[in-house]
N, C-alpha and C. Protein backbone atom coordinates (compact mmCIF):
# COMPACT_ATOMS: atom_id res chain seq x y z
N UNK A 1 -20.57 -2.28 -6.34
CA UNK A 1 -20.67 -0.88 -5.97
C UNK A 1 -21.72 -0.22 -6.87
N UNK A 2 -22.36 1.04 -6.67
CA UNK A 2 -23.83 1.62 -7.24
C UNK A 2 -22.65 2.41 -8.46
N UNK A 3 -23.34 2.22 -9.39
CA UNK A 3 -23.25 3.32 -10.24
C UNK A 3 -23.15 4.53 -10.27
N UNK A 4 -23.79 5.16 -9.99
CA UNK A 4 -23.97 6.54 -9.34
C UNK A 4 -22.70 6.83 -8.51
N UNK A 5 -22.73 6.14 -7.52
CA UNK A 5 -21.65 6.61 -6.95
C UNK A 5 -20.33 6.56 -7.76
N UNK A 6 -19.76 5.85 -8.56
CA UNK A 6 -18.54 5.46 -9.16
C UNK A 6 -18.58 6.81 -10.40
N UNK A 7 -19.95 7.32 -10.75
CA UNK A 7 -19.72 8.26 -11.42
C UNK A 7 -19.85 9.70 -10.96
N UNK A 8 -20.31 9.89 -9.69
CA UNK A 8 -19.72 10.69 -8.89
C UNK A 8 -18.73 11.07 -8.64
N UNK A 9 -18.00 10.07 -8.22
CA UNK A 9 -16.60 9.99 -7.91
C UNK A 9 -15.93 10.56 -9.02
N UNK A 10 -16.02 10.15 -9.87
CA UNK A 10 -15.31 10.67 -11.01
C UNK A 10 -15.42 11.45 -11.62
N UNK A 11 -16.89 12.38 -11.80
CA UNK A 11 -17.23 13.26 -11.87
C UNK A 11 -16.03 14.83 -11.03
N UNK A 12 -15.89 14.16 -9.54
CA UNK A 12 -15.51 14.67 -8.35
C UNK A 12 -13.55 15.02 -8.76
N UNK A 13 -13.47 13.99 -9.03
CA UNK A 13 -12.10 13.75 -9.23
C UNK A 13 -11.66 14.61 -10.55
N UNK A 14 -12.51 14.57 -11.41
CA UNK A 14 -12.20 15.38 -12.39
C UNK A 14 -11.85 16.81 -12.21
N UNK A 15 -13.42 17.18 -11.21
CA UNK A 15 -13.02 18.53 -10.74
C UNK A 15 -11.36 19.42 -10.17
N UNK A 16 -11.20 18.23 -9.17
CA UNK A 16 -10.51 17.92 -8.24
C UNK A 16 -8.76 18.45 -9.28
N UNK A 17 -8.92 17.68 -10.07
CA UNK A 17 -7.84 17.78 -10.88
C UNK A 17 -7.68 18.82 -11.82
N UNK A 18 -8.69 19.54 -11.90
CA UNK A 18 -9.00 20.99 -12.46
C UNK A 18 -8.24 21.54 -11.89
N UNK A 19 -8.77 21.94 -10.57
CA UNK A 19 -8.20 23.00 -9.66
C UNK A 19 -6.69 22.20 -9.23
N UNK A 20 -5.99 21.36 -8.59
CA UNK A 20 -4.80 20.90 -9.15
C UNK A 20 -3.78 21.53 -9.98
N UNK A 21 -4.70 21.34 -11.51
CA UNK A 21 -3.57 22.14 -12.26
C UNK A 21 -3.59 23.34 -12.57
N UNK A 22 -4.89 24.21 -11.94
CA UNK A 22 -4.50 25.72 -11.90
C UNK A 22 -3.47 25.77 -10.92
N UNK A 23 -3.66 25.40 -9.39
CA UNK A 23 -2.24 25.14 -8.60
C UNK A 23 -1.02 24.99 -8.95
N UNK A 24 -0.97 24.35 -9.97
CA UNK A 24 0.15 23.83 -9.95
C UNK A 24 1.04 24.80 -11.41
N UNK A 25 -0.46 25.56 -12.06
CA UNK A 25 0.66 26.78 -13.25
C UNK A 25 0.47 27.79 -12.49
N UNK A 26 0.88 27.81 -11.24
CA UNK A 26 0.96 29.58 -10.66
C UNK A 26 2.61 29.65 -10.43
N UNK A 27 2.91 30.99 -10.09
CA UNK A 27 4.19 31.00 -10.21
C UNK A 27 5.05 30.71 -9.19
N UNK A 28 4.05 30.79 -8.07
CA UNK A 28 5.12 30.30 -7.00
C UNK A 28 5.42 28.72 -6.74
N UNK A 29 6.31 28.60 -6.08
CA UNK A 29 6.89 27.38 -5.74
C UNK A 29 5.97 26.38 -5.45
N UNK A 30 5.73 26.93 -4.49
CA UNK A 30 4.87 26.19 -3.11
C UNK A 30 3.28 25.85 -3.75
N UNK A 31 3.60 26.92 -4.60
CA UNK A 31 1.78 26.03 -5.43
C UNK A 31 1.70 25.40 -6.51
N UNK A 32 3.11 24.80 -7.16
CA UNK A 32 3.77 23.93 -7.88
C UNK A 32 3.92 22.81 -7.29
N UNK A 33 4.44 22.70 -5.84
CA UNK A 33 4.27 21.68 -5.12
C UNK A 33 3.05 20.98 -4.96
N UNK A 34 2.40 21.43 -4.54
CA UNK A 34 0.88 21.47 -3.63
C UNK A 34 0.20 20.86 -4.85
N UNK A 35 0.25 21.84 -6.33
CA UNK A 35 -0.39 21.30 -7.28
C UNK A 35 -0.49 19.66 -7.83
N UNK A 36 1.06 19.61 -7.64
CA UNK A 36 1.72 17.98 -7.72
C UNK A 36 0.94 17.00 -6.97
N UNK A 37 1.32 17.50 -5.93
CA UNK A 37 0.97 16.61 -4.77
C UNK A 37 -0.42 16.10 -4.95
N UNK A 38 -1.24 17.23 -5.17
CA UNK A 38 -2.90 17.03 -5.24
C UNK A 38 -2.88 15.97 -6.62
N UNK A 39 -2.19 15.99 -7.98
CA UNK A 39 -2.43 15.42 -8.87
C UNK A 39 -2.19 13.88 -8.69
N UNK A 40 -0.96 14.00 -8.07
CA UNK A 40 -0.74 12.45 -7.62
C UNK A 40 -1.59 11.73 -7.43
N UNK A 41 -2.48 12.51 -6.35
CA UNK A 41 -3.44 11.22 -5.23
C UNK A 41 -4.73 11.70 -5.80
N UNK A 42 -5.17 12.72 -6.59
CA UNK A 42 -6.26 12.06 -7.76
C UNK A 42 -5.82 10.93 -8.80
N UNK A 43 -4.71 11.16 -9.65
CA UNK A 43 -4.77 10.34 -10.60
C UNK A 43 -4.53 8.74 -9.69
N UNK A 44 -3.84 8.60 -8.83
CA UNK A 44 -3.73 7.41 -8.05
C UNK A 44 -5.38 6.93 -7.51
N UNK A 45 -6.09 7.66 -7.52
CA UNK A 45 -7.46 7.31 -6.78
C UNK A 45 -7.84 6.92 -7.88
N UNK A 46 -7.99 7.98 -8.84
CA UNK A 46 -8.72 7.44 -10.61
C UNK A 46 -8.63 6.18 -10.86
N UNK A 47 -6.71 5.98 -10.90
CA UNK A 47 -6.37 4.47 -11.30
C UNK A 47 -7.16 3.17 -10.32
N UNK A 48 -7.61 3.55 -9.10
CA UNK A 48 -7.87 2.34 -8.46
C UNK A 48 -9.56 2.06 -8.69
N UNK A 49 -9.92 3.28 -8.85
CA UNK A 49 -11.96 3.59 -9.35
C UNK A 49 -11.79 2.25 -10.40
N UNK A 50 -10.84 2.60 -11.61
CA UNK A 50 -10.56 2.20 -12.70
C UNK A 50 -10.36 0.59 -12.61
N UNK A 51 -9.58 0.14 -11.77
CA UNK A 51 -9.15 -1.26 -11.45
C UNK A 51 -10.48 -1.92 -10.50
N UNK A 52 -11.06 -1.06 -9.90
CA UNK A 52 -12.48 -1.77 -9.42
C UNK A 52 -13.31 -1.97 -10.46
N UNK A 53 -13.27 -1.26 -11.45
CA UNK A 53 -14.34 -1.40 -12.24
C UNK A 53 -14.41 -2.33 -13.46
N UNK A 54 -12.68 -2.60 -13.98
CA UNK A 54 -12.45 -3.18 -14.58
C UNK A 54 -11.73 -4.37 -14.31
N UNK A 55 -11.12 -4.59 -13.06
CA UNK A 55 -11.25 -6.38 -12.82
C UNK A 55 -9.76 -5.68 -12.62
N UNK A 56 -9.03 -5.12 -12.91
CA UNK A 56 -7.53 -5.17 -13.41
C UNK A 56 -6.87 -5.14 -12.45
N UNK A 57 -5.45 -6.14 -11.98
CA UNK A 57 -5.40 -6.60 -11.02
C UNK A 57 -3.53 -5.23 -10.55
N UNK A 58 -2.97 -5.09 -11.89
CA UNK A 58 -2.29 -4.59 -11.67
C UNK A 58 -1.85 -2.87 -11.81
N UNK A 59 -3.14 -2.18 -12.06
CA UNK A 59 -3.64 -1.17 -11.48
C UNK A 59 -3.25 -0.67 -10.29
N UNK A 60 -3.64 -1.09 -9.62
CA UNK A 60 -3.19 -1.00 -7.84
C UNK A 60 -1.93 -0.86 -7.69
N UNK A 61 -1.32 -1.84 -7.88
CA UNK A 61 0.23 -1.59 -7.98
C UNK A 61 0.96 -0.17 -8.39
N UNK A 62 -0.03 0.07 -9.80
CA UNK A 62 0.92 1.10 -11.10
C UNK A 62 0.18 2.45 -9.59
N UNK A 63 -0.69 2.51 -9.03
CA UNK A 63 -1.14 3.52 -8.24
C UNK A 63 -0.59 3.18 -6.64
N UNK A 64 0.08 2.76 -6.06
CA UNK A 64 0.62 2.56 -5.06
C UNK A 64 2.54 2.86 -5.31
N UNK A 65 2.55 3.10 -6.47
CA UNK A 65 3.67 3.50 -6.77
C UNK A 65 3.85 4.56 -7.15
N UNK A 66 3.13 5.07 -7.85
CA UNK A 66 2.40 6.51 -8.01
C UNK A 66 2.53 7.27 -6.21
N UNK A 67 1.99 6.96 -5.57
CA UNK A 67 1.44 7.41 -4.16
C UNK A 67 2.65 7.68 -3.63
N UNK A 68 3.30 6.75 -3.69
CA UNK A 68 5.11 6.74 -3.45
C UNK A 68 6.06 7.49 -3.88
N UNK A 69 5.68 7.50 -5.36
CA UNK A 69 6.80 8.80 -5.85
C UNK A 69 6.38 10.05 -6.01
N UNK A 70 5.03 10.11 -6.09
CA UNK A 70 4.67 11.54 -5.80
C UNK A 70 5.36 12.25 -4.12
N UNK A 71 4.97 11.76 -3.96
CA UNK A 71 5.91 12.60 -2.21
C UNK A 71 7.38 12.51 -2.04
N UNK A 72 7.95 11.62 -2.72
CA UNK A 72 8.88 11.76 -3.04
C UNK A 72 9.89 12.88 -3.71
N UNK A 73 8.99 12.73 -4.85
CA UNK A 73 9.47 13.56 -6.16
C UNK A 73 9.03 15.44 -5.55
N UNK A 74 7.76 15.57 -4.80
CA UNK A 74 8.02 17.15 -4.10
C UNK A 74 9.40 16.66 -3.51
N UNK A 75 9.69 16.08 -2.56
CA UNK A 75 10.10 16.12 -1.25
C UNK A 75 12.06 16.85 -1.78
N UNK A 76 12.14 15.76 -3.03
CA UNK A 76 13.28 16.16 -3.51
C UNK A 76 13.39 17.78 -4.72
N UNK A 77 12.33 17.91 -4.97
CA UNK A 77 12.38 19.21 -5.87
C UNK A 77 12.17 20.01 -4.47
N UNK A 78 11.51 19.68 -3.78
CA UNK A 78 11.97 21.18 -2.23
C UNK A 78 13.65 21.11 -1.99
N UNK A 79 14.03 20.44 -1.91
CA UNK A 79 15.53 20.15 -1.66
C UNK A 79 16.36 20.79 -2.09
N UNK A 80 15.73 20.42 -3.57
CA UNK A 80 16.84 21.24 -4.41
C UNK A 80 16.66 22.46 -4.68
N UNK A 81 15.70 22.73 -4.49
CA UNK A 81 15.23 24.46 -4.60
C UNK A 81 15.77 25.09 -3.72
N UNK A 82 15.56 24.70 -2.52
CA UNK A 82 15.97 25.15 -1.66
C UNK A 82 18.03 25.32 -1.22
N UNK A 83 18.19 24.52 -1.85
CA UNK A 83 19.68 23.95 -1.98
C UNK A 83 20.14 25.38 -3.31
N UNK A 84 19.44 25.60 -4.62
CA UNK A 84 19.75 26.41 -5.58
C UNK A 84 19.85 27.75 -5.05
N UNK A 85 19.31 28.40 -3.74
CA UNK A 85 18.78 29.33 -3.84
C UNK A 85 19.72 29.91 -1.98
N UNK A 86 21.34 31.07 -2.60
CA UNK A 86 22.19 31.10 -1.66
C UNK A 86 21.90 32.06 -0.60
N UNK A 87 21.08 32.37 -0.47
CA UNK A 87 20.25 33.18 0.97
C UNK A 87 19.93 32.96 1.60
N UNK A 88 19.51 31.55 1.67
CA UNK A 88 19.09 30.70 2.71
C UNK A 88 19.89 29.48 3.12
N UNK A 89 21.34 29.10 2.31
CA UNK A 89 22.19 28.44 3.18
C UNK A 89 23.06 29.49 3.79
């Protein structure tokens, strides 16, 4: 793969994860979520840039599990928020 591009990317991703975690310190819920969510599948992309570049075989894995519990882990903090909060059951 070109150089350039791999430092693009990461360049990109960095950004990416900037704005992420302003998302994710605002006060509402939903941009706590969103913030998550976005961090997940940068740092999961990072990890795999990372495992192309460095041979590393079990990378992939540690980021395919990542990918997994990130949607997860919203899916159940909506739950329970939503479950905490008696106006809406």
């Amino acid at each position: 793969m070109n150089e350039y591009v791999l430092y693009f990317t990461m360049i990109s991703l960095v950004f990416g994860a900037f704005s992420a975690l302003k998302l994710a310190f605002r006060k509402e819920t939903s941009n706590v979520l969103i913030g998550e969510g976005l961090m997940a599948v940068i740092i999961a992309t990072f990890l795999v840039i990372l495992a192309e570049i460095y041979s590393i075989a079990y990378v992939e894995t540690v980021a395919l599990l990542l990918l997994v519990c990130g949607p997860i882990g919203t899916i159940a903090f909506s739950k329970f928020m939503k479950k905490g909060n008696p106006a809406e059951v």
